[in-house]
N, C-alpha and C. Protein backbone atom coordinates (compact mmCIF):
# COMPACT_ATOMS: atom_id res chain seq x y z
N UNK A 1 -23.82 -108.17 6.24
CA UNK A 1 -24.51 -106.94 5.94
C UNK A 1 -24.48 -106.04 7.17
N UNK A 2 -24.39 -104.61 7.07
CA UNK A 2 -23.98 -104.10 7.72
C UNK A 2 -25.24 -103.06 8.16
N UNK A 3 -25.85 -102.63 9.28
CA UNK A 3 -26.51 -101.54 8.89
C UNK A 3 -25.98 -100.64 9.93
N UNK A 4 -27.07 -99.08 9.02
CA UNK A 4 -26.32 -97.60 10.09
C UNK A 4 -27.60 -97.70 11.41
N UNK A 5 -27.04 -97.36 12.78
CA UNK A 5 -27.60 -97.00 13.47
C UNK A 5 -28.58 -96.20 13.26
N UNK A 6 -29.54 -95.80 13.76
CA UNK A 6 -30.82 -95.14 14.05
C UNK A 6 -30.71 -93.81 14.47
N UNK A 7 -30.39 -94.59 15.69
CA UNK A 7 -29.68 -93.44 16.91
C UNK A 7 -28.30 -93.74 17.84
N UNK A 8 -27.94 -93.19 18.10
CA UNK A 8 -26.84 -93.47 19.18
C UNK A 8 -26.89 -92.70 20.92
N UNK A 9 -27.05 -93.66 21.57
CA UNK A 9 -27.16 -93.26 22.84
C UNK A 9 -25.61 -92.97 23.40
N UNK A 10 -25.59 -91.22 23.94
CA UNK A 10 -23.92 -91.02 24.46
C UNK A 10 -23.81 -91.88 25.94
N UNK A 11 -22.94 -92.52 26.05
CA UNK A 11 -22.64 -93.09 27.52
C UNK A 11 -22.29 -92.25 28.49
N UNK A 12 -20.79 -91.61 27.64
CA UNK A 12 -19.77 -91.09 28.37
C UNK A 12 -19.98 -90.15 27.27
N UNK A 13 -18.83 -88.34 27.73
CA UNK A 13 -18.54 -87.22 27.21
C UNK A 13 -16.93 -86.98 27.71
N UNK A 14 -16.10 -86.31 27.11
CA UNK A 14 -14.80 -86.11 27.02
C UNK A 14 -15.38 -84.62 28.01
N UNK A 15 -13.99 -84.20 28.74
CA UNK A 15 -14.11 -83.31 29.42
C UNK A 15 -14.56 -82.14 28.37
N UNK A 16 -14.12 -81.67 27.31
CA UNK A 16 -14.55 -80.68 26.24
C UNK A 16 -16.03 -80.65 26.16
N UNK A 17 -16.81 -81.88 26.11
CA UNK A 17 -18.13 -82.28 25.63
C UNK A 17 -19.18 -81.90 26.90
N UNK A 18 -18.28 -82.44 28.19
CA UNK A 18 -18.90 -82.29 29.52
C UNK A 18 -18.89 -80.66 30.02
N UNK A 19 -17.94 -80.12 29.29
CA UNK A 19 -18.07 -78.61 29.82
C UNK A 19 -19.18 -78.04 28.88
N UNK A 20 -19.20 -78.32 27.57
CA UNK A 20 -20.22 -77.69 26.83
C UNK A 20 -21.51 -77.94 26.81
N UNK A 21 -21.93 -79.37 27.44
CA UNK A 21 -23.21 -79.86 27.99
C UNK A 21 -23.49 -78.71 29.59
N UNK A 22 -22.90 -78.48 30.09
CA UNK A 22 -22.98 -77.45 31.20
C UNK A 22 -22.61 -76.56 31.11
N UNK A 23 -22.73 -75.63 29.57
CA UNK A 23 -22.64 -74.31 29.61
C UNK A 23 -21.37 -73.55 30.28
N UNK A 24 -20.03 -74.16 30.40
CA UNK A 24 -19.14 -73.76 30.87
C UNK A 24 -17.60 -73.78 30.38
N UNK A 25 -16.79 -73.21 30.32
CA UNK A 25 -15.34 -73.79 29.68
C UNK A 25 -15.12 -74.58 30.19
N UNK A 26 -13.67 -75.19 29.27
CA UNK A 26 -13.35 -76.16 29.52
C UNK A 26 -12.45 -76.04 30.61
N UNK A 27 -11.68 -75.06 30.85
CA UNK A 27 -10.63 -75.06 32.39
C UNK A 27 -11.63 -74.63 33.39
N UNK A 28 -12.73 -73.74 33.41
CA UNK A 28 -13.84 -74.02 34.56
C UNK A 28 -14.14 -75.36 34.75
N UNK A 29 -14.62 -76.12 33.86
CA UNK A 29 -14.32 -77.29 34.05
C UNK A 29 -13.66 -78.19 34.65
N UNK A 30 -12.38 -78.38 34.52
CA UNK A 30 -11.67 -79.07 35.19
C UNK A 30 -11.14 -78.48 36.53
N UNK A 31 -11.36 -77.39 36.96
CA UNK A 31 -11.34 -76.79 37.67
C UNK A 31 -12.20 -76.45 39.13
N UNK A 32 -13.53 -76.49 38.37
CA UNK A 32 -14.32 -76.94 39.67
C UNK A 32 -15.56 -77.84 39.86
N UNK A 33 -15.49 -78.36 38.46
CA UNK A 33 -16.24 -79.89 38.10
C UNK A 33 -15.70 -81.22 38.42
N UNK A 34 -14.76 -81.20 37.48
CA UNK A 34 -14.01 -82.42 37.37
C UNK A 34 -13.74 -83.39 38.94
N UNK A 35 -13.28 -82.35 39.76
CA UNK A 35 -12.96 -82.87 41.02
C UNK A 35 -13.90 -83.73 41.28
N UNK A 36 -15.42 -83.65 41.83
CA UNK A 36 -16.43 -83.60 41.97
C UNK A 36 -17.46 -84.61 41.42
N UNK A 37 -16.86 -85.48 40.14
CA UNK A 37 -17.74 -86.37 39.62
C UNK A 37 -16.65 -87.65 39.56
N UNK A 38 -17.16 -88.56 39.44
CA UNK A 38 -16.64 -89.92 39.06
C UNK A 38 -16.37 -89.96 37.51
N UNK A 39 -14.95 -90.25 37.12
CA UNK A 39 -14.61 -90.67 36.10
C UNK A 39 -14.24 -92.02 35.54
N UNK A 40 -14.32 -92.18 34.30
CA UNK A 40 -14.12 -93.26 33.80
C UNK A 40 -12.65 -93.17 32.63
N UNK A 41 -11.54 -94.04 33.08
CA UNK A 41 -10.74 -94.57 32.16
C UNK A 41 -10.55 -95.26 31.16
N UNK A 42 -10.09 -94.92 29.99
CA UNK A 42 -10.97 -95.93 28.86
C UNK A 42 -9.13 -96.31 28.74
N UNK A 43 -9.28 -97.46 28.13
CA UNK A 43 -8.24 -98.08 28.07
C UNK A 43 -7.42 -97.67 27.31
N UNK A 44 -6.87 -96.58 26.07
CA UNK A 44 -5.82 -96.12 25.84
C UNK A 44 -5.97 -94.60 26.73
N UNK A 45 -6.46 -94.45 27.30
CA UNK A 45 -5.69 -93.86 28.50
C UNK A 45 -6.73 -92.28 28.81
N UNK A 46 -7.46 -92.32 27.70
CA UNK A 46 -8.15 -90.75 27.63
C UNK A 46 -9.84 -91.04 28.87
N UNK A 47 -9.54 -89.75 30.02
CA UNK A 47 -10.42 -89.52 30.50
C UNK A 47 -11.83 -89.13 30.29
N UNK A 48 -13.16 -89.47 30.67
CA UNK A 48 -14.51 -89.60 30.28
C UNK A 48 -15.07 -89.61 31.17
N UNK A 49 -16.28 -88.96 31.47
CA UNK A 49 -17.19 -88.37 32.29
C UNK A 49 -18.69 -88.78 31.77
N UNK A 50 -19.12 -89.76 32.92
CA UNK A 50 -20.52 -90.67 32.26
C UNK A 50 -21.44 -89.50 32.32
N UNK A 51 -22.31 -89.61 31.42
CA UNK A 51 -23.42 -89.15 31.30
C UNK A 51 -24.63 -88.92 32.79
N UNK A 52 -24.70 -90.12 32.68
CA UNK A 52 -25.84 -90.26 34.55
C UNK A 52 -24.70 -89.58 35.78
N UNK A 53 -23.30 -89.28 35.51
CA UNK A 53 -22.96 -88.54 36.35
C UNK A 53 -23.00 -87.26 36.61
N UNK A 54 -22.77 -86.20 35.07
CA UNK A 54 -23.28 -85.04 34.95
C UNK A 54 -24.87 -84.48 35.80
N UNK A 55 -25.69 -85.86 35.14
CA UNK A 55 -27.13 -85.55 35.31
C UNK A 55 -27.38 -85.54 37.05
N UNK A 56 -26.30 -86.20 37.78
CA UNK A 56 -26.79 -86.49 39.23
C UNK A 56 -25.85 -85.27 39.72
N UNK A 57 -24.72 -84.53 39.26
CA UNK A 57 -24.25 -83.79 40.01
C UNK A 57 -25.27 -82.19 39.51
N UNK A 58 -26.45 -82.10 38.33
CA UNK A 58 -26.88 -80.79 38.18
C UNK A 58 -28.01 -81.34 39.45
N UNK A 59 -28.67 -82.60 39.37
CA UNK A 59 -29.92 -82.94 40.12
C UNK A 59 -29.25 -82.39 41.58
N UNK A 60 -28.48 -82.74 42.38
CA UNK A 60 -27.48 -82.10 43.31
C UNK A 60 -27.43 -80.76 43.50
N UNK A 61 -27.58 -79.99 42.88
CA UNK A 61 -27.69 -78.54 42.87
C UNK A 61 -28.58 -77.89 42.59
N UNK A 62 -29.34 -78.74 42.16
CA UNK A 62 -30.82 -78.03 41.63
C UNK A 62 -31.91 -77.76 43.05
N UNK A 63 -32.18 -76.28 43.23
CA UNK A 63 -33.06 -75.71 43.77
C UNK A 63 -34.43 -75.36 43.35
N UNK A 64 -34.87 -75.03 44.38
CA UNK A 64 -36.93 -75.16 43.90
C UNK A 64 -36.96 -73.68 43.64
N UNK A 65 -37.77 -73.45 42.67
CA UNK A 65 -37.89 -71.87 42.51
C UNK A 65 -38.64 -71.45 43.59
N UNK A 66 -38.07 -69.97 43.72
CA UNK A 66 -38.98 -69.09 45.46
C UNK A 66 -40.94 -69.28 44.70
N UNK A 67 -41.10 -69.11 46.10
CA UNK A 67 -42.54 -69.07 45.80
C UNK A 67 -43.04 -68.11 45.99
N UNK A 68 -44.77 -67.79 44.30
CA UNK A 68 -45.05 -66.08 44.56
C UNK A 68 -46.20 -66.55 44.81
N UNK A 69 -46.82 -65.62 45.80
CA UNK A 69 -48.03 -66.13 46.42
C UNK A 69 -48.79 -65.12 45.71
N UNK A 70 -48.68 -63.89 44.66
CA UNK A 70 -49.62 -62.85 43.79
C UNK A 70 -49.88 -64.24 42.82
N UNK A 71 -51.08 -63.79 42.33
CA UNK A 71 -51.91 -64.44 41.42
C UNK A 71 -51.21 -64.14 40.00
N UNK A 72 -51.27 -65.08 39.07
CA UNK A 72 -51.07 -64.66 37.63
C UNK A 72 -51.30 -63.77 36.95
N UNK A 73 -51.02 -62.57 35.99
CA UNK A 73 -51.35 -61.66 35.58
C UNK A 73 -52.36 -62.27 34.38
């Protein structure tokens, strides 16, 4: 007996998937992403981009917003 998943947790994203999770094309992408993260080879041969790697290269770039010292309106 067979049953359907629930949910499915993504591991990995195809470069197409990884540019559209970051709001960007796909030749921006490979262009000035790709370099930049650790990839994964899947065994017939197509390139993949883990998930916790995306997330550590935005955490990497992520800045603190300026601070306003006026009070709330």
């Amino acid at each position: 007996m067979l049953r359907e998943a629930e949910t499915v947790v993504r591991l990995v994203y195809s470069r197409r998937q990884a540019a559209e999770a970051l709001g960007i094309s796909p030749a921006t992408f490979a262009r000035r992403v790709l370099p930049y993260v650790e990839t994964v080879e899947l065994p017939w041969g197509a390139v993949a981009i883990p998930v916790d790697e995306l997330e550590r290269l935005v955490a990497a770039g992520r800045q603190a917003a300026p601070r306003c010292d006026r009070p709330p309106a």
